[in-house]
PDB file of N, CA and C in Angstrom:
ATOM      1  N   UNK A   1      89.343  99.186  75.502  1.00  0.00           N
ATOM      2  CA  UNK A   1      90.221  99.432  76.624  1.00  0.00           C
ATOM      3  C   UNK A   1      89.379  99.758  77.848  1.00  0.00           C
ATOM      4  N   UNK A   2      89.842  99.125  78.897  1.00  0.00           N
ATOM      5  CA  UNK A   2      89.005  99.111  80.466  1.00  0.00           C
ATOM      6  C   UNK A   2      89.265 100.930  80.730  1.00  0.00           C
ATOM      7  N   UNK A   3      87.930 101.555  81.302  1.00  0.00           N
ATOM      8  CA  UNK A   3      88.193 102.860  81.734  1.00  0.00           C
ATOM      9  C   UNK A   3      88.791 102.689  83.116  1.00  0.00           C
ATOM     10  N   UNK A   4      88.416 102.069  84.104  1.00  0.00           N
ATOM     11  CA  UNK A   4      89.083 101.918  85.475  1.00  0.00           C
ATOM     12  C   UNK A   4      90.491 101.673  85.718  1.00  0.00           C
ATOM     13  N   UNK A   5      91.105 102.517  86.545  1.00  0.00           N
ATOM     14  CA  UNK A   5      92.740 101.991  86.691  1.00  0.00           C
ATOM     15  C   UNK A   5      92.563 100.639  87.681  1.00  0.00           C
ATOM     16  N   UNK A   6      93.700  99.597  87.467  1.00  0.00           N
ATOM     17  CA  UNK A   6      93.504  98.401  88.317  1.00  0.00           C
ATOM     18  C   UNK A   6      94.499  98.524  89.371  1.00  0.00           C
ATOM     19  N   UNK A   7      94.854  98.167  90.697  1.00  0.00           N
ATOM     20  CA  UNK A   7      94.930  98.374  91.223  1.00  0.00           C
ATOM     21  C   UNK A   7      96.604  96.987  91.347  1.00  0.00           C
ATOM     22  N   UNK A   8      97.665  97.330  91.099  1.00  0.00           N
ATOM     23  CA  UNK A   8      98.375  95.989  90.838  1.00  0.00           C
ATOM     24  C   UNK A   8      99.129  95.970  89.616  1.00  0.00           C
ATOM     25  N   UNK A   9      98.127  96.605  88.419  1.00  0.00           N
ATOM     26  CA  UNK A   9      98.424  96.634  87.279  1.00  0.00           C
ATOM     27  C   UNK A   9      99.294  97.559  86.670  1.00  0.00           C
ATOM     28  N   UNK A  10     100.438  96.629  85.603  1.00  0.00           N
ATOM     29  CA  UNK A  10     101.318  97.802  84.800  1.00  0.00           C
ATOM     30  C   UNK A  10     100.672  98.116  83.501  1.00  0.00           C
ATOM     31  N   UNK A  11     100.620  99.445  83.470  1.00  0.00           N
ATOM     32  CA  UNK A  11     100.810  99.907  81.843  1.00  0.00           C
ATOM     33  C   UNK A  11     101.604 100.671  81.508  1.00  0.00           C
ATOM     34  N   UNK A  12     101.565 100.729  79.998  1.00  0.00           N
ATOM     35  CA  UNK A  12     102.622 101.420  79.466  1.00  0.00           C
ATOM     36  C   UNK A  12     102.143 101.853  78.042  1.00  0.00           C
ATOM     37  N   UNK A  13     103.273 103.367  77.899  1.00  0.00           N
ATOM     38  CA  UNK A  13     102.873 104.065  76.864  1.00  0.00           C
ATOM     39  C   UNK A  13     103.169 103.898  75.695  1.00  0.00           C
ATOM     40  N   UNK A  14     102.381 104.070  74.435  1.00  0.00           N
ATOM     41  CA  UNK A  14     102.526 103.195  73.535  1.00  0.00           C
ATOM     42  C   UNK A  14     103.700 104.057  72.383  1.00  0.00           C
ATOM     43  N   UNK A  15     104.019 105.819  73.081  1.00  0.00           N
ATOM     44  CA  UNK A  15     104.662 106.477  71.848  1.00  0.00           C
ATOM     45  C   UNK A  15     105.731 106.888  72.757  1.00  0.00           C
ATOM     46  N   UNK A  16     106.315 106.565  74.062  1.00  0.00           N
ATOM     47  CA  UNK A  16     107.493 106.481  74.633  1.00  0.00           C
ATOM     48  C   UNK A  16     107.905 105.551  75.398  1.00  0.00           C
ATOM     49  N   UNK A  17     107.575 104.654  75.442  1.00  0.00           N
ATOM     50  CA  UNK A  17     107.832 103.026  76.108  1.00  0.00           C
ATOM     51  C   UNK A  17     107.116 103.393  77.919  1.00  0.00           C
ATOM     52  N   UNK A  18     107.007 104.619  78.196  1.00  0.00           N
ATOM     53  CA  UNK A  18     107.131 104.623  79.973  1.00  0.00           C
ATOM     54  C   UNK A  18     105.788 103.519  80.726  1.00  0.00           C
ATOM     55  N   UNK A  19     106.634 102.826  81.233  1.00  0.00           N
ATOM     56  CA  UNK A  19     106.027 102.196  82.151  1.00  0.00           C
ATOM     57  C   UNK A  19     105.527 102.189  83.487  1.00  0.00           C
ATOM     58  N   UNK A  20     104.114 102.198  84.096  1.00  0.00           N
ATOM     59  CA  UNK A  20     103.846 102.598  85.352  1.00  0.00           C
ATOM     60  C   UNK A  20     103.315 101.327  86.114  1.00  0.00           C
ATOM     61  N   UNK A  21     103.440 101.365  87.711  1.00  0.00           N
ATOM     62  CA  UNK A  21     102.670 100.031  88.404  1.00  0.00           C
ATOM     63  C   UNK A  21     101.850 101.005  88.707  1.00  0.00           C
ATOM     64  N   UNK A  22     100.425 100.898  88.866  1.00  0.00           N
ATOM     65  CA  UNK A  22      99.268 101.779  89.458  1.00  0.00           C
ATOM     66  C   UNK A  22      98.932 101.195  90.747  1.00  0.00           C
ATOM     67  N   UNK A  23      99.155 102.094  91.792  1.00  0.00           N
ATOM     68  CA  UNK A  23      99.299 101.416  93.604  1.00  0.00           C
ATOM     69  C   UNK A  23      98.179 101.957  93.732  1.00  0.00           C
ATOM     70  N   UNK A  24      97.468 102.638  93.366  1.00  0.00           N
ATOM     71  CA  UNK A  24      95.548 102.646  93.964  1.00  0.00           C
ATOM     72  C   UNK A  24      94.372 102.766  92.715  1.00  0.00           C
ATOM     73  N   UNK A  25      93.467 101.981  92.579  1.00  0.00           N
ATOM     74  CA  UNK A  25      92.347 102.362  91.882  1.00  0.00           C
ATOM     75  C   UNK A  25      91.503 103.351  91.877  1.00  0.00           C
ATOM     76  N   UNK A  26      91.246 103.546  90.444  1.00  0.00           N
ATOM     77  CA  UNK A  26      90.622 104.645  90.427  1.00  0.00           C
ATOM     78  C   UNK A  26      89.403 104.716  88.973  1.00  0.00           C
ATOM     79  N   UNK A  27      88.756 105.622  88.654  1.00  0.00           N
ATOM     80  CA  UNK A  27      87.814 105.843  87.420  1.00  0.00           C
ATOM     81  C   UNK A  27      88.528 106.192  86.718  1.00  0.00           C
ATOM     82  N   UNK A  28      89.110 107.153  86.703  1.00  0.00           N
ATOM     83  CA  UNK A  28      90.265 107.599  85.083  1.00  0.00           C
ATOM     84  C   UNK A  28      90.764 106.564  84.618  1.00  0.00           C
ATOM     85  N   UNK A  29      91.466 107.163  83.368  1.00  0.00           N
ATOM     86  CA  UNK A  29      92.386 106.228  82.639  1.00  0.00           C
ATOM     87  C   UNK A  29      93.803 106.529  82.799  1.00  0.00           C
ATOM     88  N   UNK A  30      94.612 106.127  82.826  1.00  0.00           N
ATOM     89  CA  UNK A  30      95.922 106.545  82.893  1.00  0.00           C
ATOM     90  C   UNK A  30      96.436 106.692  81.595  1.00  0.00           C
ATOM     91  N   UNK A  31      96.884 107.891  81.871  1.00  0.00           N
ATOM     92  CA  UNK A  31      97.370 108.938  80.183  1.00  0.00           C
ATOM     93  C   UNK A  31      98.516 109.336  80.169  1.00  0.00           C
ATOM     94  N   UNK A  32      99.848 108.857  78.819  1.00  0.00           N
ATOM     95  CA  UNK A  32     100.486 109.687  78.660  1.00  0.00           C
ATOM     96  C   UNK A  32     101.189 110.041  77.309  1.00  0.00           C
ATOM     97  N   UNK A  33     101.905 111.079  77.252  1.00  0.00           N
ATOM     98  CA  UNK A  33     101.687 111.498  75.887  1.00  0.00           C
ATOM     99  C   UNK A  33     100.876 112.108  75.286  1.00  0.00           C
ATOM    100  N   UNK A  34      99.641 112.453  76.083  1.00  0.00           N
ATOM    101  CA  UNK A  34      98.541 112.849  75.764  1.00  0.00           C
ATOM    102  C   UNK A  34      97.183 111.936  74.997  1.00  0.00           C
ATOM    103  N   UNK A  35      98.266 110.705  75.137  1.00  0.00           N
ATOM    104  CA  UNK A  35      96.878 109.131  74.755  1.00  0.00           C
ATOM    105  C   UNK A  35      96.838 108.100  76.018  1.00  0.00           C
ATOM    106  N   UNK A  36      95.495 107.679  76.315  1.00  0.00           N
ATOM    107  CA  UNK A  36      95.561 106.270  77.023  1.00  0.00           C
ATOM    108  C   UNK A  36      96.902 105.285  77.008  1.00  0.00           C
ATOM    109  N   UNK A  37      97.405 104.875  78.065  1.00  0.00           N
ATOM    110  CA  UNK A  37      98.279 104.285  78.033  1.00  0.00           C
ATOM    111  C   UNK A  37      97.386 102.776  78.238  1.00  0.00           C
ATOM    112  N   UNK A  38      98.176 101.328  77.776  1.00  0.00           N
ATOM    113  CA  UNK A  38      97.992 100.324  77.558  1.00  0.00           C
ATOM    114  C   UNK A  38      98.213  99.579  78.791  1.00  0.00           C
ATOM    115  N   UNK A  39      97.094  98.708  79.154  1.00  0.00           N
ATOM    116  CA  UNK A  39      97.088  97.559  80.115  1.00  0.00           C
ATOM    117  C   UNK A  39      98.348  96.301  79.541  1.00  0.00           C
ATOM    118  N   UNK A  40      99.089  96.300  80.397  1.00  0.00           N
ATOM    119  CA  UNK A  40      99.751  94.753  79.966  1.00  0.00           C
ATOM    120  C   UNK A  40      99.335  93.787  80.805  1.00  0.00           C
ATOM    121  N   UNK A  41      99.509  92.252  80.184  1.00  0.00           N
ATOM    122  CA  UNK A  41      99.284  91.780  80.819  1.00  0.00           C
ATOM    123  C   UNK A  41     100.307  90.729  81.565  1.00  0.00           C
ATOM    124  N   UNK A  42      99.919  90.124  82.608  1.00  0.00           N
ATOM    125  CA  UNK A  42     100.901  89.234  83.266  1.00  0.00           C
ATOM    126  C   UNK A  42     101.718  88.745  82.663  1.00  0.00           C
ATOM    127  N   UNK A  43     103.167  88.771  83.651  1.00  0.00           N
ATOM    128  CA  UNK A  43     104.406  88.350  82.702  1.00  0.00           C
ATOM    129  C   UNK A  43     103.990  86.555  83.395  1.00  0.00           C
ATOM    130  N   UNK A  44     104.516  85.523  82.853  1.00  0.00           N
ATOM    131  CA  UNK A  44     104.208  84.460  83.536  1.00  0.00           C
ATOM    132  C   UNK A  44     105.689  84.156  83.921  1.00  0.00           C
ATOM    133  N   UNK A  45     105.752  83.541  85.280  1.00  0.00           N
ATOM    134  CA  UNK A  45     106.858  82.896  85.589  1.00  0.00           C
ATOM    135  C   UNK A  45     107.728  81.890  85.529  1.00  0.00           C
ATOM    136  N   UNK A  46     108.951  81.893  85.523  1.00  0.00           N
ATOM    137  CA  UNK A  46     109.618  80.417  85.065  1.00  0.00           C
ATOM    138  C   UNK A  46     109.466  79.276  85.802  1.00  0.00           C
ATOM    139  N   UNK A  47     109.233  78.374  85.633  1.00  0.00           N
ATOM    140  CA  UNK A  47     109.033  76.853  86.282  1.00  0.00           C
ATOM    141  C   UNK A  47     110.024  77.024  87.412  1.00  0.00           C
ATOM    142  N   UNK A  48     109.678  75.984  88.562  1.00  0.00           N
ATOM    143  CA  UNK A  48     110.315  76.159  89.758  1.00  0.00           C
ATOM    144  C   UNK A  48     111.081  74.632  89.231  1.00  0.00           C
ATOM    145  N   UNK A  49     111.073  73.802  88.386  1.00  0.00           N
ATOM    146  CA  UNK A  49     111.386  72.715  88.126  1.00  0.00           C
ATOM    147  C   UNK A  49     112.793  72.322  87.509  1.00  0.00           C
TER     148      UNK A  49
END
């Protein structure tokens, strides 16, 4: 797991679902529950077609 928060990026907690957008970077990790919370990754979008 990346130690840097990304700047853009959602994560979320893995033992109460909460989900965060992180609006500035930083060195910590983002914690809750008292564990690292999880990087997700990009949802992809539906075809414009």
């Amino acid at each position: 797991m990346a130690d840097n928060i990304q700047l853009g990026r959602r994560y979320q907690c893995n033992t109460c679902g909460c989900m965060v957008l992180c609006t500035k970077p930083g060195n910590d990790m983002v914690e809750c529950c008292e564990s690292p919370m999880e990087l997700q990754q990009p949802r992809k979008l539906p075809s414009s077609d």
